[in-house]
N, C-alpha and C. Protein backbone atom coordinates (compact mmCIF):
# COMPACT_ATOMS: atom_id res chain seq x y z
N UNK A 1 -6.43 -21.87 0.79
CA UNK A 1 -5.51 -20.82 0.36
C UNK A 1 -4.56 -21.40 -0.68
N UNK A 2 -4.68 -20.97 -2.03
CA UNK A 2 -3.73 -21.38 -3.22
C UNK A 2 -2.80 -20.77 -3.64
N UNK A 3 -2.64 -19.30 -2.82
CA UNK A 3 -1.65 -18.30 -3.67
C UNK A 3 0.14 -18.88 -2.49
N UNK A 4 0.61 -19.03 -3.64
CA UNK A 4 1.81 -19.70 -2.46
C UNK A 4 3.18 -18.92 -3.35
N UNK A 5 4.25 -17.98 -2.53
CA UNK A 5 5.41 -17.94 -3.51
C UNK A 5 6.62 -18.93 -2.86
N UNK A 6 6.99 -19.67 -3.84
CA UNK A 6 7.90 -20.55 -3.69
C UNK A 6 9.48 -20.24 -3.78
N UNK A 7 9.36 -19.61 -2.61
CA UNK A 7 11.20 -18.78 -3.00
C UNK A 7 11.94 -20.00 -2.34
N UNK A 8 11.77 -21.15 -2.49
CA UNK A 8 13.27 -22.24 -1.65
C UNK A 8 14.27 -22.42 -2.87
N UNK A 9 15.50 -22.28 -2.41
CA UNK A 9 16.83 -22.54 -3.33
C UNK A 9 17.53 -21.15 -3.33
N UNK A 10 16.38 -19.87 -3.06
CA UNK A 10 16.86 -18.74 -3.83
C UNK A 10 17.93 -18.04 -2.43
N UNK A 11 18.86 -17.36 -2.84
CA UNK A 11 19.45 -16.56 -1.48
C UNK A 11 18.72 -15.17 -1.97
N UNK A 12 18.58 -14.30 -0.57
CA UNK A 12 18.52 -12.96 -0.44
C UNK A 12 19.50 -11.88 -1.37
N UNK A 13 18.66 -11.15 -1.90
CA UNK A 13 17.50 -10.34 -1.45
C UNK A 13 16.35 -11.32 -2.06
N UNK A 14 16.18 -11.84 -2.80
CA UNK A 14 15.43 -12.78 -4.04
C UNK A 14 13.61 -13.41 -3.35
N UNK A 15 13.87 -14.14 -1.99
CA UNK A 15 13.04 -13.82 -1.60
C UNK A 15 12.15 -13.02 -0.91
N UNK A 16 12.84 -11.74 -0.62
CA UNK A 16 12.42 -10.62 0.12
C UNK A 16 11.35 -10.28 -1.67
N UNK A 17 12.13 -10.31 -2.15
CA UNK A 17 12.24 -9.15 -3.38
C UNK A 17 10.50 -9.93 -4.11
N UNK A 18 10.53 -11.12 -4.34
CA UNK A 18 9.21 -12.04 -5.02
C UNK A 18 8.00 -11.52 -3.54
N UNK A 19 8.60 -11.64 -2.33
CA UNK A 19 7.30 -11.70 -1.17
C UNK A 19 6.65 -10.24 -1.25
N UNK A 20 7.46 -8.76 -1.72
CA UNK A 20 7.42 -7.54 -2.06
C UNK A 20 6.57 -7.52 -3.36
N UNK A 21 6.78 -8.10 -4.16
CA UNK A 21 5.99 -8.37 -5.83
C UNK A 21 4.52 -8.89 -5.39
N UNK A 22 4.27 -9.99 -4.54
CA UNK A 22 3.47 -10.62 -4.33
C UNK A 22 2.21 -9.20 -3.43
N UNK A 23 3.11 -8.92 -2.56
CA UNK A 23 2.43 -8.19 -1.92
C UNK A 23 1.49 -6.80 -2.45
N UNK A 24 2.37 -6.33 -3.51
CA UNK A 24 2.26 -5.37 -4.05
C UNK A 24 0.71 -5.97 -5.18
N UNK A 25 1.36 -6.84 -5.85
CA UNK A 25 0.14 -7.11 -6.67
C UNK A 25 -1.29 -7.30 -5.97
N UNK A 26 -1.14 -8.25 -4.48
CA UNK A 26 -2.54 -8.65 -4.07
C UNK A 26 -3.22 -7.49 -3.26
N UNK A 27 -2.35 -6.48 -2.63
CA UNK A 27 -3.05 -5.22 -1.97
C UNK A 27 -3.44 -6.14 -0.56
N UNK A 28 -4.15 -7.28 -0.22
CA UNK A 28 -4.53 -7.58 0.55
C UNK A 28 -4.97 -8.93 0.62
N UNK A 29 -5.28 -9.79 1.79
CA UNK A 29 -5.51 -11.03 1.32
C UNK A 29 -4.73 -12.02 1.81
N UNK A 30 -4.12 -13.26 1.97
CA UNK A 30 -3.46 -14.22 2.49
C UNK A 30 -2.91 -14.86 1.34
N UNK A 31 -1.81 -14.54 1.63
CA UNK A 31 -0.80 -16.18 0.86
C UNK A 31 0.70 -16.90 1.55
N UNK A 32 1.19 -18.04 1.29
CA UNK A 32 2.14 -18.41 1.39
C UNK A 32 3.26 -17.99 0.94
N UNK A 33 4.94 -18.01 1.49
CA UNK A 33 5.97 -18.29 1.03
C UNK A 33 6.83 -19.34 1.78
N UNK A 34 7.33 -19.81 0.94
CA UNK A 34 8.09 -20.99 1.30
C UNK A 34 9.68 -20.53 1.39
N UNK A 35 10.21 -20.84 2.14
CA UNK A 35 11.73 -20.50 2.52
C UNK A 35 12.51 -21.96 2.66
N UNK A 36 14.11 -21.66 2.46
CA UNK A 36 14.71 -22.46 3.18
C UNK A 36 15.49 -22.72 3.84
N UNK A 37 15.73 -20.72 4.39
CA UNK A 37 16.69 -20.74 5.31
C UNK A 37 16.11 -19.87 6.34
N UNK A 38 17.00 -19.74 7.35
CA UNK A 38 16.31 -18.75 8.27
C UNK A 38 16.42 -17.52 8.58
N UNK A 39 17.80 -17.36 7.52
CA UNK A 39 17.64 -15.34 7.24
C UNK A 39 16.63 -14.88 6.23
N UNK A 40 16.65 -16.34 5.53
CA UNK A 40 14.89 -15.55 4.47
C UNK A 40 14.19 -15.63 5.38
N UNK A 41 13.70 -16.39 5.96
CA UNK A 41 12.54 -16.74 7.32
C UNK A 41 12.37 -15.39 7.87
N UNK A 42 13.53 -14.36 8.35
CA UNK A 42 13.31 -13.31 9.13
C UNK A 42 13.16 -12.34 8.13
N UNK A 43 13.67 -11.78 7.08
CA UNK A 43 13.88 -11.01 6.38
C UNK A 43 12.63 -10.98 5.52
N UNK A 44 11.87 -11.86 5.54
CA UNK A 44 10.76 -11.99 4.50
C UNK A 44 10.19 -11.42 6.00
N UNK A 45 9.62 -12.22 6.75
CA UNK A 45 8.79 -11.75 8.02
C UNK A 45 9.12 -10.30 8.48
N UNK A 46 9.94 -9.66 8.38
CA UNK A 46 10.37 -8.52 8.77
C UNK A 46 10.20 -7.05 7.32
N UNK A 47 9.97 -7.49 6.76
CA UNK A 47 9.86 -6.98 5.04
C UNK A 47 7.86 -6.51 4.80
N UNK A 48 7.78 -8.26 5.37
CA UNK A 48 6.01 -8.57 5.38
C UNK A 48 5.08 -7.16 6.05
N UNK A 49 6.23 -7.52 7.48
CA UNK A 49 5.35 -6.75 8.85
C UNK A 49 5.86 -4.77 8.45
N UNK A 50 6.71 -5.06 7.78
CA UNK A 50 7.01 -3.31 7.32
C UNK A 50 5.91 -2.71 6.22
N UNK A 51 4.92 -3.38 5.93
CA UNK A 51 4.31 -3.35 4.46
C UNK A 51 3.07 -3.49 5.10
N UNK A 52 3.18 -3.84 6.39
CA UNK A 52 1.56 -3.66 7.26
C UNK A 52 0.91 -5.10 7.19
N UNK A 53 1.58 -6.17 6.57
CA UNK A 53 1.28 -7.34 7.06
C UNK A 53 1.38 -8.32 7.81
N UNK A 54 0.77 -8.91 8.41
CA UNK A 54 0.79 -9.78 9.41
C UNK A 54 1.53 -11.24 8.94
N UNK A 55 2.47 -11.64 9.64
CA UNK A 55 2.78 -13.07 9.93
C UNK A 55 2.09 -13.90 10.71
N UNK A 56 0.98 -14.76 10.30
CA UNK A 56 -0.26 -15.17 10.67
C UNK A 56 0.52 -16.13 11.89
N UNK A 57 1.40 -17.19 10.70
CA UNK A 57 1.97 -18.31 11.43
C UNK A 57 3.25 -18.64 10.31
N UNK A 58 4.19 -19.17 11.28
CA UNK A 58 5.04 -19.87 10.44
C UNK A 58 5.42 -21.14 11.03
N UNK A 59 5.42 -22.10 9.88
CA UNK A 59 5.49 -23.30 10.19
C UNK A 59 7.05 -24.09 9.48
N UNK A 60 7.25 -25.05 10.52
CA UNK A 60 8.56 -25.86 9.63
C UNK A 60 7.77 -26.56 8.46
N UNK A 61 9.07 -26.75 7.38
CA UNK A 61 8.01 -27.24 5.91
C UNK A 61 9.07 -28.36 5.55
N UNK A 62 9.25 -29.08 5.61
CA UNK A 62 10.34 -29.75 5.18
C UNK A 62 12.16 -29.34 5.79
N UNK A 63 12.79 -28.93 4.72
CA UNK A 63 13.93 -28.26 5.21
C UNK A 63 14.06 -26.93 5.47
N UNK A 64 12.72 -26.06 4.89
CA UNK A 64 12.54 -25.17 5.26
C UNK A 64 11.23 -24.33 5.97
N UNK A 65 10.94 -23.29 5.83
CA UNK A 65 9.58 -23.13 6.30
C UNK A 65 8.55 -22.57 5.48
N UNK A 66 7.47 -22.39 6.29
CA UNK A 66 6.30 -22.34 5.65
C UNK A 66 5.63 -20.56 6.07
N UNK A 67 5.65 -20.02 5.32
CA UNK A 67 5.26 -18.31 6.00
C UNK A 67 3.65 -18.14 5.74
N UNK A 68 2.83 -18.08 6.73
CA UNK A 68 1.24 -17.32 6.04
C UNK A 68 1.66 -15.58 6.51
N UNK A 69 0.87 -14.87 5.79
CA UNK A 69 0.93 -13.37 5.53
C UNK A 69 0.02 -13.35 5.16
N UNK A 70 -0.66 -12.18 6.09
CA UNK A 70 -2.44 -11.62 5.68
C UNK A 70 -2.52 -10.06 6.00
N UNK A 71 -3.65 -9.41 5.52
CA UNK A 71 -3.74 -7.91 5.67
C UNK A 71 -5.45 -8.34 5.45
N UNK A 72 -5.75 -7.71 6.25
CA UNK A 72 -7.56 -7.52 6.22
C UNK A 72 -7.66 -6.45 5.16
């Protein structure tokens, strides 16, 4: 899996707003976002799952985390 959005540094809405772009463009499919706090952590995951996608897994990534998001 290569499609990754790299929202760490950014505050909200910013990564809600790129994981919404992302989503919109792929229609379907799996990719990453990278966070580095944990109101993006929920707010992206909660944004994801409103849009009918799944939060596969999220993983710690360093200082922040690691989001997979998929839609069959």
């Amino acid at each position: 899996m290569s499609i990754t959005v790299d929202a760490r540094g950014l505050s909200c809405p910013q990564p809600v707003i790129m994981t919404m772009a992302k989503i919109k463009e792929l229609g379907s499919g799996e990719f990453i976002v990278l966070v580095d706090t944990d109101t993006s952590k929920e707010n992206v995951s909660r944004a994801a799952t409103s849009k009918g996608w799944e939060v596969k897994d999220i993983q710690p990534d360093g200082e922040g985390y690691r989001i997979i998001l998929a839609k069959g």
